[in-house]
Protein backbone atom coordinates (compact mmCIF):
# COMPACT_ATOMS: atom_id res chain seq x y z
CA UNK A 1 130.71 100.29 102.36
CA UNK A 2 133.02 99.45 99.65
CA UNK A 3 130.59 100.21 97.03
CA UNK A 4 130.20 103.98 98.45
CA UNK A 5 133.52 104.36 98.53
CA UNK A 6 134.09 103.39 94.87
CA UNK A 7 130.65 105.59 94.28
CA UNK A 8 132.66 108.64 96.06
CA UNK A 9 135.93 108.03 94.14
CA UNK A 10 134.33 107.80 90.81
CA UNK A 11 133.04 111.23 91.27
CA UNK A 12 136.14 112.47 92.15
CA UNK A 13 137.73 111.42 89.24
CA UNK A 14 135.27 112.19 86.78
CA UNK A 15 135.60 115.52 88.05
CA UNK A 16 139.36 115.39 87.45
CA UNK A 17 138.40 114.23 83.90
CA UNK A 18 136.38 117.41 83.21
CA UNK A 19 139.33 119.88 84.18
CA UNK A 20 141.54 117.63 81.89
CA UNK A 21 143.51 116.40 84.62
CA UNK A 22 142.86 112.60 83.58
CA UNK A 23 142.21 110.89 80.20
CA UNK A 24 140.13 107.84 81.85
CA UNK A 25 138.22 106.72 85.17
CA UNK A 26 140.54 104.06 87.07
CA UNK A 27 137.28 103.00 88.50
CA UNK A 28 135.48 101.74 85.89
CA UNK A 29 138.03 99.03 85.79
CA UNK A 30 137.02 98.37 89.44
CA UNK A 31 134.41 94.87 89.85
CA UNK A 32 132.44 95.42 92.93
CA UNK A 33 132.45 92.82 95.40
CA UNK A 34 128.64 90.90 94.88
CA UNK A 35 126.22 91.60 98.12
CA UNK A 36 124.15 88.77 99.53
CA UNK A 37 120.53 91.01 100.22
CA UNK A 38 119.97 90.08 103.50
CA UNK A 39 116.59 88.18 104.67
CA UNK A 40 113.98 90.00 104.62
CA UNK A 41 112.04 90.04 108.57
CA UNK A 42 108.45 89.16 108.30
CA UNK A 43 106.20 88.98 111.38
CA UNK A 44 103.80 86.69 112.65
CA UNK A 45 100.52 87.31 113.61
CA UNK A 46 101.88 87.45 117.38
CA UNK A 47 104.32 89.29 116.25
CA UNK A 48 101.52 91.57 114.50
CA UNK A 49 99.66 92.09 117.72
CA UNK A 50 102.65 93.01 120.19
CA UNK A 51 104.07 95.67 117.37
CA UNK A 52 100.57 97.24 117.26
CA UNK A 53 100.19 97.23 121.13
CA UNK A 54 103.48 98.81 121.45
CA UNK A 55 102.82 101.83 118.83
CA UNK A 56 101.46 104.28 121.70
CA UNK A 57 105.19 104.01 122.44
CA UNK A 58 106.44 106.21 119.49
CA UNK A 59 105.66 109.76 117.67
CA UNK A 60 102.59 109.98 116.06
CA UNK A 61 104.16 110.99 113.09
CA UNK A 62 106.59 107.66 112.91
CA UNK A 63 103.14 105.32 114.06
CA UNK A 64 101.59 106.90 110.86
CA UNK A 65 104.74 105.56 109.33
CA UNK A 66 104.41 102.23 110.94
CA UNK A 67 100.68 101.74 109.88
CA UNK A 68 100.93 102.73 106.52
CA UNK A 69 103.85 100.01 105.55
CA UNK A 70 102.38 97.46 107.74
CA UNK A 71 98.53 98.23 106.80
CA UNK A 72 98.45 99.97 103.37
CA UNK A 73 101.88 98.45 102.13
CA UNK A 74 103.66 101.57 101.00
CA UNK A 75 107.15 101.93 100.48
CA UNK A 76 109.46 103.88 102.99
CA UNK A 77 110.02 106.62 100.22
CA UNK A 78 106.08 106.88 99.06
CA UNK A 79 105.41 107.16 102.42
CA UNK A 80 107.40 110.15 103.48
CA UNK A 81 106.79 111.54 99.76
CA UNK A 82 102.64 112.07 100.96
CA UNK A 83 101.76 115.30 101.30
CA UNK A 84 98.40 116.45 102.82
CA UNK A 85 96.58 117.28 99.45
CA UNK A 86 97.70 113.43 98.82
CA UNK A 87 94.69 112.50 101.79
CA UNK A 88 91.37 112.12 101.25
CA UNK A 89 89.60 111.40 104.64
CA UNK A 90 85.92 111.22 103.40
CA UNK A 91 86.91 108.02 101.26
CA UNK A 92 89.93 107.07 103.60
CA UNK A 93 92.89 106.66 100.87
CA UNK A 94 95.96 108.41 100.46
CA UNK A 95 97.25 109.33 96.99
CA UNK A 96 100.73 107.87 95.89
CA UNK A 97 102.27 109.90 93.67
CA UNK A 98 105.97 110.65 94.49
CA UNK A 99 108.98 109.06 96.06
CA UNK A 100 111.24 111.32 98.56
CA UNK A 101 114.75 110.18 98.52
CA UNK A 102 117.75 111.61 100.48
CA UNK A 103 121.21 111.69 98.23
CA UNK A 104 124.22 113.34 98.83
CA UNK A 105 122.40 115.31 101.59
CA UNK A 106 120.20 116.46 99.51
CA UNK A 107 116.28 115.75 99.14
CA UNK A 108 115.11 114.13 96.14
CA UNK A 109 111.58 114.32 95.17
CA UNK A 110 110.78 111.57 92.17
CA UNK A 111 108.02 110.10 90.42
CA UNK A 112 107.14 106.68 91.98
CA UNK A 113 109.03 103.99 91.24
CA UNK A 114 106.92 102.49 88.23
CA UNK A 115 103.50 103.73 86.42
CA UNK A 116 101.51 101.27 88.04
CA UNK A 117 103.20 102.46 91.75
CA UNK A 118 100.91 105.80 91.31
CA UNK A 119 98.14 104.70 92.81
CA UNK A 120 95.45 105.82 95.13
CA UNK A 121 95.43 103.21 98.08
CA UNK A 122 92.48 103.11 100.49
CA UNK A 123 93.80 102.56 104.34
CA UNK A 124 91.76 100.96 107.43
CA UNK A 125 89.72 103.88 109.52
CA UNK A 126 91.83 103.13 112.49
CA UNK A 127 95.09 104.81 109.71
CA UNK A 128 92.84 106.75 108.99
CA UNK A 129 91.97 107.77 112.48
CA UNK A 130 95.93 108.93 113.04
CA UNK A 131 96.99 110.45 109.80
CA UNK A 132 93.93 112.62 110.62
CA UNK A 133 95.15 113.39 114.03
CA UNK A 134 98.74 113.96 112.70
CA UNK A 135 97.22 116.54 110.40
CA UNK A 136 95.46 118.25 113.55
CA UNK A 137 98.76 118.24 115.36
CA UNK A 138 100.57 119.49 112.45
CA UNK A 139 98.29 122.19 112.02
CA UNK A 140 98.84 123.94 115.31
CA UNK A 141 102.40 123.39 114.88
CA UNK A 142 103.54 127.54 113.65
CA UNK A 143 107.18 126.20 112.72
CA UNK A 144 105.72 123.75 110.33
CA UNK A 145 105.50 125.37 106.54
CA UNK A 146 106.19 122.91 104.90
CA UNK A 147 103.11 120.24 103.08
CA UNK A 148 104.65 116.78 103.84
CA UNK A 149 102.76 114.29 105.90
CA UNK A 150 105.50 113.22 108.12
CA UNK A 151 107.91 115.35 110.07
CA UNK A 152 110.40 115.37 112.53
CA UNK A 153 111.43 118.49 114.11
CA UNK A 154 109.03 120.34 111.83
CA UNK A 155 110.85 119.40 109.09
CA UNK A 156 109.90 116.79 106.26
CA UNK A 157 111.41 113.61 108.23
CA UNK A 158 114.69 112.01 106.59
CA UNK A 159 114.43 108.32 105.20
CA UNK A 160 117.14 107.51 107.39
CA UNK A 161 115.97 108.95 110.73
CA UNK A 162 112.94 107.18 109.88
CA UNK A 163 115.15 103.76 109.45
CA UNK A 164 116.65 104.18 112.40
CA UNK A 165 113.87 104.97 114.58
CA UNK A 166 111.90 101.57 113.87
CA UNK A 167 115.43 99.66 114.79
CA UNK A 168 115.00 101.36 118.76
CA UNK A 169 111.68 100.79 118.57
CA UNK A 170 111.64 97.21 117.69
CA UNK A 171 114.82 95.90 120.16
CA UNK A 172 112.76 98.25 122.81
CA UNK A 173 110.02 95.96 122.34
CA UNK A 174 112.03 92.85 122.17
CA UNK A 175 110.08 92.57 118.84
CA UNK A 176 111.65 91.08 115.91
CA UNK A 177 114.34 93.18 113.87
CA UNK A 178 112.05 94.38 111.61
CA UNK A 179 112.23 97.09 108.57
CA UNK A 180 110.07 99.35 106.94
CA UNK A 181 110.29 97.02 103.99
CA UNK A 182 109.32 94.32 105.91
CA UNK A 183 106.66 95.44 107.24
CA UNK A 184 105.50 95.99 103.72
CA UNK A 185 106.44 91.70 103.57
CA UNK A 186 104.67 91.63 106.36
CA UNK A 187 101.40 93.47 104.75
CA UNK A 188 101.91 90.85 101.52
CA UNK A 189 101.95 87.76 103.76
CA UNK A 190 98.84 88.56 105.66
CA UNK A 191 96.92 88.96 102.64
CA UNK A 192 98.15 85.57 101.40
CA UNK A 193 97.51 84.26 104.78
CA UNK A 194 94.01 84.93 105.04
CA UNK A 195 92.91 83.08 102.22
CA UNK A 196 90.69 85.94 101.05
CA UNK A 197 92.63 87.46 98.14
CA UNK A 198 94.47 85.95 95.00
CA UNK A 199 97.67 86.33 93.67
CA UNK A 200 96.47 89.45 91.46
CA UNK A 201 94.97 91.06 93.83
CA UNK A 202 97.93 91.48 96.43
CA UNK A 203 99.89 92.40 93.54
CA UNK A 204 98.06 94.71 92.57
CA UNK A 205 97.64 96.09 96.20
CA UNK A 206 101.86 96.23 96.45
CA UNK A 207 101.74 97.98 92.84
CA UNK A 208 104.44 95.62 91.30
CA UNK A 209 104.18 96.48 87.59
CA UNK A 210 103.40 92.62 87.06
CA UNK A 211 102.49 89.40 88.83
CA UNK A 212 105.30 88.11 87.72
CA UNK A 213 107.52 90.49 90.09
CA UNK A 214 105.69 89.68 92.75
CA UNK A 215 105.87 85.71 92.60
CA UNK A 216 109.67 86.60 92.15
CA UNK A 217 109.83 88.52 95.47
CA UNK A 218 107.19 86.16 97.46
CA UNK A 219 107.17 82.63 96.02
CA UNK A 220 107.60 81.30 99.54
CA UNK A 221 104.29 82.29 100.06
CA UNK A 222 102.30 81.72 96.57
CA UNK A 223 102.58 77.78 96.89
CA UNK A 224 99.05 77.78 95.36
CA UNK A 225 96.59 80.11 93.88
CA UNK A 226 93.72 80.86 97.19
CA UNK A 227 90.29 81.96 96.05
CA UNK A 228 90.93 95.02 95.31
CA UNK A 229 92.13 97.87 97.37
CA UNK A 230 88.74 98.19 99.25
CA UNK A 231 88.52 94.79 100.51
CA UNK A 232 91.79 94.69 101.71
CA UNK A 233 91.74 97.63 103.44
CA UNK A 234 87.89 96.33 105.24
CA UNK A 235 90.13 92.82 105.62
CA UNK A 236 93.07 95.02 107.79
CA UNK A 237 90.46 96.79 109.30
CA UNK A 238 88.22 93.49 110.76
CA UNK A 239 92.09 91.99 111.82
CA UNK A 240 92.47 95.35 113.75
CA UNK A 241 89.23 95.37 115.52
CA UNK A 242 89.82 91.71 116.68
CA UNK A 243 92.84 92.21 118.22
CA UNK A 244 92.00 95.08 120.23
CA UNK A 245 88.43 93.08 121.50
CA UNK A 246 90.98 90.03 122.67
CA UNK A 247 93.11 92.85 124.30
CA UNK A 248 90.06 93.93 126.36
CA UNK A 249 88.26 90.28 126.91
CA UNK A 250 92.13 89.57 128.63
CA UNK A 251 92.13 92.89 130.44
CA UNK A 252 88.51 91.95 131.95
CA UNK A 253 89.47 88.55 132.62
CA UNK A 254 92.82 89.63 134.62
């Protein structure tokens, strides 16, 4: 893109400053074109179902992926930041407390993205159920020696293998053209959906540092007030459980 261009060139010549072979950066003269952020990809609760049905489809490790955007509402870099101290099975909840980045080919491990971001976030028992087998699986891996959740190749997987891989998956599944991040939308809008939780409560669940962020993200959906961590994740968990007794009342049926 234009801006990682600039981004490249800038370094370049701010090297070129330091050896004293320029007085000034050309590129801070330079106004960046403005970027329109693309829509954001929500799915329905169809939508829901068929991308759920369709996970035995994929690695365990990027399903864990999946389910914790779409079910626990992490962020793409929290998510591959977990590392297996971060899980505590006997209260099902992962600990958020780091952000894994990939920059100039190089990891970057960070502090989350804002105090209230470190958080520990209880997930359904069906998550639950696969982050537990992923640690089995992990375990009898011998090349894995590293303590990251989620790997690929027994290596801690890359954000944008990870971004890529949900792009196959979804046009596989002739499901909508959805991201990591909007699977996380998706997580916000079911909550708001249901009628079960207030505004404060899924914000608090997405770990915006104030309400106010979140009505500035998802005012579409906040159109009025409806009547924390626990009930949500007992709410995800009840949604689950229906959908896969419809699956089996159709199976019988057919």
């Amino acid at each position: 893109t234009v801006k990682n261009r600039i981004s490249l060139l800038k370094s370049a010549y701010k090297m070129a400053i330091r050896n004293k072979m320029l007085t000034y950066n050309p590129c801070d003269a330079v106004e960046l074109p403005k970027q329109k952020k693309p829509d954001i990809v929500v799915l329905t609760k169809d939508d829901v179902q068929a991308f759920v049905d369709a996970l035995d489809d994929t690695t365990l490790d990027l399903r864990v992926v999946y389910e914790l955007a779409l079910f626990g509402g992490l962020r793409r870099s929290e998510i591959l930041g977990l590392m297996n101290d971060d899980v505590n099975v006997t209260w099902s909840t992962v600990s958020v407390k780091r952000t894994r980045h990939r920059i100039h080919c190089e990891d970057i491990i960070q502090d989350t993205k804002t105090e209230r971001s470190r958080a520990v976030v209880a997930v359904p028992e069906f998550v639950m159920y696969d982050i537990v087998r992923l640690m089995e699986q992990h375990e009898k891996d011998p090349y894995i020696d590293n303590p990251f959740l989620i790997q690929y190749a027994a290596q801690p997987m890359r954000p944008d293998y990870a971004k890529r891989q949900i792009k196959k998956f979804t046009r596989k599944h002739g499901l909508p053209d959805v991201t990591l991040h909007g699977l996380r939308h998706t997580f916000a809008s079911m909550l708001n959906a249901s009628g079960e939780f207030d505004i404060a409560e899924i914000s608090a669940a997405l770990r915006h540092s104030n309400i106010n962020t979140t009505l500035g993200i998802y005012t579409h959906l906040f159109e009025s007030a409806t009547k924390s961590s626990r009930r949500i994740s007992d709410f995800m968990q009840k949604g689950h459980q229906k959908g896969t007794q419809d699956k089996e009342k159709t199976a019988e049926t057919q």
